[in-house]
Every structure is written in structure tokens, then in C-alpha cells.
PDB file of N, CA and C in Angstrom:
ATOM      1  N   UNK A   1     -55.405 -17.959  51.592  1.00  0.00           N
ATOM      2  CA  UNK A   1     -56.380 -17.937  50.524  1.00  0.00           C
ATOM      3  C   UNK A   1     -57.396 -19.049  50.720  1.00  0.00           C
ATOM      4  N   UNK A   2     -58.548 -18.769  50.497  1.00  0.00           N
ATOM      5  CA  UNK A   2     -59.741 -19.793  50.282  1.00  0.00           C
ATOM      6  C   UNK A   2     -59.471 -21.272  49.722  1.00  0.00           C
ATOM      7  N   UNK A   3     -59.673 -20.081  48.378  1.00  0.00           N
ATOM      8  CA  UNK A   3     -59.144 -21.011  46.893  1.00  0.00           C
ATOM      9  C   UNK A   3     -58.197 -22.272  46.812  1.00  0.00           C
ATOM     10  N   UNK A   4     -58.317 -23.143  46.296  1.00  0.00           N
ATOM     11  CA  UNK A   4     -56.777 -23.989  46.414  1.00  0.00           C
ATOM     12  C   UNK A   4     -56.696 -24.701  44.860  1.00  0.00           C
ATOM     13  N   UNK A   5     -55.755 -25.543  44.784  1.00  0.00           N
ATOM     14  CA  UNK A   5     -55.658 -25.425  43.297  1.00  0.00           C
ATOM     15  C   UNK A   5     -56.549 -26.641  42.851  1.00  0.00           C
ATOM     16  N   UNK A   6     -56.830 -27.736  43.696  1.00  0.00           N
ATOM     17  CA  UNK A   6     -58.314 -28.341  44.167  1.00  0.00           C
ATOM     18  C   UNK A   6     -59.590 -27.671  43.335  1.00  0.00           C
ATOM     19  N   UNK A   7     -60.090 -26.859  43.382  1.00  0.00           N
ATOM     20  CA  UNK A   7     -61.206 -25.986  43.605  1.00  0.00           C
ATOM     21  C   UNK A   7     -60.978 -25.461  42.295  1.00  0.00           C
ATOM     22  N   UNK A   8     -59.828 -24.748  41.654  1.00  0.00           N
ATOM     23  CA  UNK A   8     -59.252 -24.169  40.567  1.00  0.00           C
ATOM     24  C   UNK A   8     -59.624 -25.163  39.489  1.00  0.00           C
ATOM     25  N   UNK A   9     -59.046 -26.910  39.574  1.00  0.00           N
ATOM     26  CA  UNK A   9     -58.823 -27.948  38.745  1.00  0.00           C
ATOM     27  C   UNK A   9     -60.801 -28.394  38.383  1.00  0.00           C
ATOM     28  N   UNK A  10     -61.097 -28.298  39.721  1.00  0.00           N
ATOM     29  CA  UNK A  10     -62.279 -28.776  39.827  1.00  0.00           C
ATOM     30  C   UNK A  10     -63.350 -27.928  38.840  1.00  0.00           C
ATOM     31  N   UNK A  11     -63.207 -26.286  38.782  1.00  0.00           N
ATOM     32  CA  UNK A  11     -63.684 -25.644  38.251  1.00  0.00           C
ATOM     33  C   UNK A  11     -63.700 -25.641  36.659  1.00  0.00           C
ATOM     34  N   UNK A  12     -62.254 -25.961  36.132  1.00  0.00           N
ATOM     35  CA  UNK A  12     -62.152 -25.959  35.143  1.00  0.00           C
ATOM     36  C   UNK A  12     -62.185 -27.562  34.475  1.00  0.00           C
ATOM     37  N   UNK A  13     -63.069 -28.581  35.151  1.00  0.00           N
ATOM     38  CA  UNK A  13     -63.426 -29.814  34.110  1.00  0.00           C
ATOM     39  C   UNK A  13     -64.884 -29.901  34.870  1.00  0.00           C
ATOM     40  N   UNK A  14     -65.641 -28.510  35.293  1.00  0.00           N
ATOM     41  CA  UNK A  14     -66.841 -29.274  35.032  1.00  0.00           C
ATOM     42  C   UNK A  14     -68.004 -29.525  33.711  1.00  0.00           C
ATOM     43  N   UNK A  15     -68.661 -30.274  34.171  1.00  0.00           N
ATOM     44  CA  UNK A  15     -69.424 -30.635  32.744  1.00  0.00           C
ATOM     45  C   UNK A  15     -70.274 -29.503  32.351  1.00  0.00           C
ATOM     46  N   UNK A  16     -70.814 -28.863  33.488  1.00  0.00           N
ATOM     47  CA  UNK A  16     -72.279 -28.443  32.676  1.00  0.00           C
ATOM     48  C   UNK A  16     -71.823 -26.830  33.499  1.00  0.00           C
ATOM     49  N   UNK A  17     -72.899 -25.990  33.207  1.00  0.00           N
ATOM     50  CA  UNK A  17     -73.278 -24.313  34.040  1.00  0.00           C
ATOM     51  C   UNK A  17     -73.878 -24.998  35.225  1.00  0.00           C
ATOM     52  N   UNK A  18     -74.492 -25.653  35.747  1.00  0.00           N
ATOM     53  CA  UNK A  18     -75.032 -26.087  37.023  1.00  0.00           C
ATOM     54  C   UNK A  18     -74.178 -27.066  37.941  1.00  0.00           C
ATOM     55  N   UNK A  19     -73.063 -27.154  37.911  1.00  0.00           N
ATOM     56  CA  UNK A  19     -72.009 -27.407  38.649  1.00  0.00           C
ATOM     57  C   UNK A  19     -70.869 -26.616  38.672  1.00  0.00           C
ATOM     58  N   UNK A  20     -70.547 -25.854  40.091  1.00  0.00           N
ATOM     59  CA  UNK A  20     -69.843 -25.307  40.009  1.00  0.00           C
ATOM     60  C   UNK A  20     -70.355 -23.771  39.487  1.00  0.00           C
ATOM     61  N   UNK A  21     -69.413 -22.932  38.619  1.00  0.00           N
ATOM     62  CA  UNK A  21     -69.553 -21.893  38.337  1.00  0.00           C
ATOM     63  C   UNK A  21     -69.417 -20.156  39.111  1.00  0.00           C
ATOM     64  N   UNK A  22     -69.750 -19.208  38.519  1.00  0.00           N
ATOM     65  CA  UNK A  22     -69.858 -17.943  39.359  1.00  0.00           C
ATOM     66  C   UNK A  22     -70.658 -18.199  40.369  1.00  0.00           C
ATOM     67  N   UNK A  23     -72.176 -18.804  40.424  1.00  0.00           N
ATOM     68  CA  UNK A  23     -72.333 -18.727  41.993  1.00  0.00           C
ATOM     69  C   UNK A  23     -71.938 -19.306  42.925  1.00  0.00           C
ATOM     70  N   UNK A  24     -71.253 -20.861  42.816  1.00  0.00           N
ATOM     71  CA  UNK A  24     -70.901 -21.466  43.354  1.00  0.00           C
ATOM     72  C   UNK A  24     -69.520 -21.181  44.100  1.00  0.00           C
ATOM     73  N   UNK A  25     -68.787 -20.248  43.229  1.00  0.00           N
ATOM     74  CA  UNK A  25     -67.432 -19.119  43.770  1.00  0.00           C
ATOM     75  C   UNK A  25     -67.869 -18.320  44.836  1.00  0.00           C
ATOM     76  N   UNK A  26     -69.236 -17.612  44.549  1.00  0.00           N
ATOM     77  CA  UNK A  26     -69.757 -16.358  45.708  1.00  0.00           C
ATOM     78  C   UNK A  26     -70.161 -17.129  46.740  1.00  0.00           C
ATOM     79  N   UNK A  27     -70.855 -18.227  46.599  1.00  0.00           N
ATOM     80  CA  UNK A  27     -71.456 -19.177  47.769  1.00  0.00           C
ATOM     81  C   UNK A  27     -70.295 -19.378  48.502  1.00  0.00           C
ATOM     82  N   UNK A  28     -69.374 -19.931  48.385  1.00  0.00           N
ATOM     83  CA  UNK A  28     -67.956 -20.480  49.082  1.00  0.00           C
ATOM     84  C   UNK A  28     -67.855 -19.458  49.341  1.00  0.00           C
ATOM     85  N   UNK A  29     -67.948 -18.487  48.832  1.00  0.00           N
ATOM     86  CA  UNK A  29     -66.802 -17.105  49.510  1.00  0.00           C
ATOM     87  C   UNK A  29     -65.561 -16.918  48.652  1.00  0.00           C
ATOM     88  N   UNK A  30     -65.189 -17.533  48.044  1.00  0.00           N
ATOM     89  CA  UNK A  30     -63.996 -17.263  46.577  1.00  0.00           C
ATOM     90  C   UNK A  30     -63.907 -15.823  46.395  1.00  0.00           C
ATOM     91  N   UNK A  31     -65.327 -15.722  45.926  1.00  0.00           N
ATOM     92  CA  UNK A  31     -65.457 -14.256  45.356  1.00  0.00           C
ATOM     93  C   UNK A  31     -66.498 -13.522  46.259  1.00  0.00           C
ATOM     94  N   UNK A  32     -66.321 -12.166  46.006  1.00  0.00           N
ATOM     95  CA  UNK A  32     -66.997 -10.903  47.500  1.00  0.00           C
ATOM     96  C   UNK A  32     -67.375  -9.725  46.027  1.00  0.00           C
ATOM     97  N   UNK A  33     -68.747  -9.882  46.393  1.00  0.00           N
ATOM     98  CA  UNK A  33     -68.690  -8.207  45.782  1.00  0.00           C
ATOM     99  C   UNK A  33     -68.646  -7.259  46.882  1.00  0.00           C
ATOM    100  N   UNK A  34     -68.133  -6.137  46.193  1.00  0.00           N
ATOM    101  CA  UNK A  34     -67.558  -4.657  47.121  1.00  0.00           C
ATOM    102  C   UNK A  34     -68.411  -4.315  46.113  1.00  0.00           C
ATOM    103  N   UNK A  35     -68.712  -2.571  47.440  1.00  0.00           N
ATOM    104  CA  UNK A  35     -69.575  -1.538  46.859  1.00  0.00           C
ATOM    105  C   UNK A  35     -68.242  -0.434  46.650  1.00  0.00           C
ATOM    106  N   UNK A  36     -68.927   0.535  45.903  1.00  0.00           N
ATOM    107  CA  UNK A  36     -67.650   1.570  45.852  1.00  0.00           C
ATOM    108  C   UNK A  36     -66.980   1.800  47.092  1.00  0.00           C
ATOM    109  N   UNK A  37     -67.259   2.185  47.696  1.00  0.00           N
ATOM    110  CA  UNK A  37     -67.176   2.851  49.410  1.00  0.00           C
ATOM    111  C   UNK A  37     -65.614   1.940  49.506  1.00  0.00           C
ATOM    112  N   UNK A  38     -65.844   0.543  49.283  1.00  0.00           N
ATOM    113  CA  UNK A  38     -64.776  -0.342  49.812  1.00  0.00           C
ATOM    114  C   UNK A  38     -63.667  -0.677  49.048  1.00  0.00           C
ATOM    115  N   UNK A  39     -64.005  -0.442  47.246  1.00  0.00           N
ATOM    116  CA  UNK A  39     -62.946  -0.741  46.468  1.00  0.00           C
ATOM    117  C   UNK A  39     -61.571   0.163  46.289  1.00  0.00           C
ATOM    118  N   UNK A  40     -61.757   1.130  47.322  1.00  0.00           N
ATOM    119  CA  UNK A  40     -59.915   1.776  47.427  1.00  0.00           C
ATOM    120  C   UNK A  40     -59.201   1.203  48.393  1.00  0.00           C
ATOM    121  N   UNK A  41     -59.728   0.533  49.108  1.00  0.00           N
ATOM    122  CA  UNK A  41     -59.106  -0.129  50.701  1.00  0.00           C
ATOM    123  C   UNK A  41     -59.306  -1.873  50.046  1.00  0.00           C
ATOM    124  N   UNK A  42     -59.489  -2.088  49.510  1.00  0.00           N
ATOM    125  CA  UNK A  42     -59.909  -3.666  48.985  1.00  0.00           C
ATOM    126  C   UNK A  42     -58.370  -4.743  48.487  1.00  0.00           C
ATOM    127  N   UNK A  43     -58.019  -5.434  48.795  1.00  0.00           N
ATOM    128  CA  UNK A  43     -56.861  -6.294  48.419  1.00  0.00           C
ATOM    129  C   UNK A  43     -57.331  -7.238  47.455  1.00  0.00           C
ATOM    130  N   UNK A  44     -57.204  -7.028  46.132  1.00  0.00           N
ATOM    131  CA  UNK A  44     -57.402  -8.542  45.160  1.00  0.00           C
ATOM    132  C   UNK A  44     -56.190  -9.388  44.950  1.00  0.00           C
ATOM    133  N   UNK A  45     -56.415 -10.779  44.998  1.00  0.00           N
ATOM    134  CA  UNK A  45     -55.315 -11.357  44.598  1.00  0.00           C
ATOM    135  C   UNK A  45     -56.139 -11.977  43.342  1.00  0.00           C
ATOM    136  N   UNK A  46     -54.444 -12.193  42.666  1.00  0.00           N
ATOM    137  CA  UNK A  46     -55.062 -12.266  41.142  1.00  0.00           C
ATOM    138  C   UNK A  46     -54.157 -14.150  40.929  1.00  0.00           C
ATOM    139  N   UNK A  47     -53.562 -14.153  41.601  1.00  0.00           N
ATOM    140  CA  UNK A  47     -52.676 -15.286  41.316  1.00  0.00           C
ATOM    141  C   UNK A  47     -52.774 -16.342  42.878  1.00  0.00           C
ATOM    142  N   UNK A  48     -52.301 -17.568  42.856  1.00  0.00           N
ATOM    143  CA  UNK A  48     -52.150 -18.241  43.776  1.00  0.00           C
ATOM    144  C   UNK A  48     -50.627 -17.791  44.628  1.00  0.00           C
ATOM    145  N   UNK A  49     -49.943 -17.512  43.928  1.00  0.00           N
ATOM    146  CA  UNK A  49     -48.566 -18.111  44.055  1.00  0.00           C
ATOM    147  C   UNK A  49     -48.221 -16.651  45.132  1.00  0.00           C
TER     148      UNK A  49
END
């Protein structure tokens, strides 16, 4: 996984919307949008563990 619990902790005490956030997830690569075509073959993980 990308993600680590680092990144998780970090996410959830920042101060403002301009640190961090949804784009800052897509920038890293955290998060991927899929088009339809790809979301039956697609693996989400929802948890760390």
C-alpha cells in the first residue's frame, strides 16, 4: 500500500483545506480515478490492516 498510517495521522490534524486534502491524496497517488471500463477488474482496499 502507498498509504501508511503516517499520511493517515497527518491527514487527519491538518489545519486548513489547503494542506493536504482530496487533491493532495490524487497527487501522491493514494487515490486513482477509474472509468467504467475498469471498475469490474479494479481492487479497492478499504482498510490498512
Amino acid at each position: 500500500l502507498l498509504i501508511k498510517k503516517k499520511d493517515i495521522h497527518a491527514l487527519q490534524q491538518r489545519e486548513s483545506t489547503e494542506d493536504g486534502g482530496w487533491h493532495d491524496l490524487v497527487a501522491k497517488g493514494f487515490i486513482e480515478y477509474i472509468d467504467t471500463e475498469e471498475e469490474e477488474t479494479t481492487m479497492i482496499s478499504m482498510t490498512i490492516n
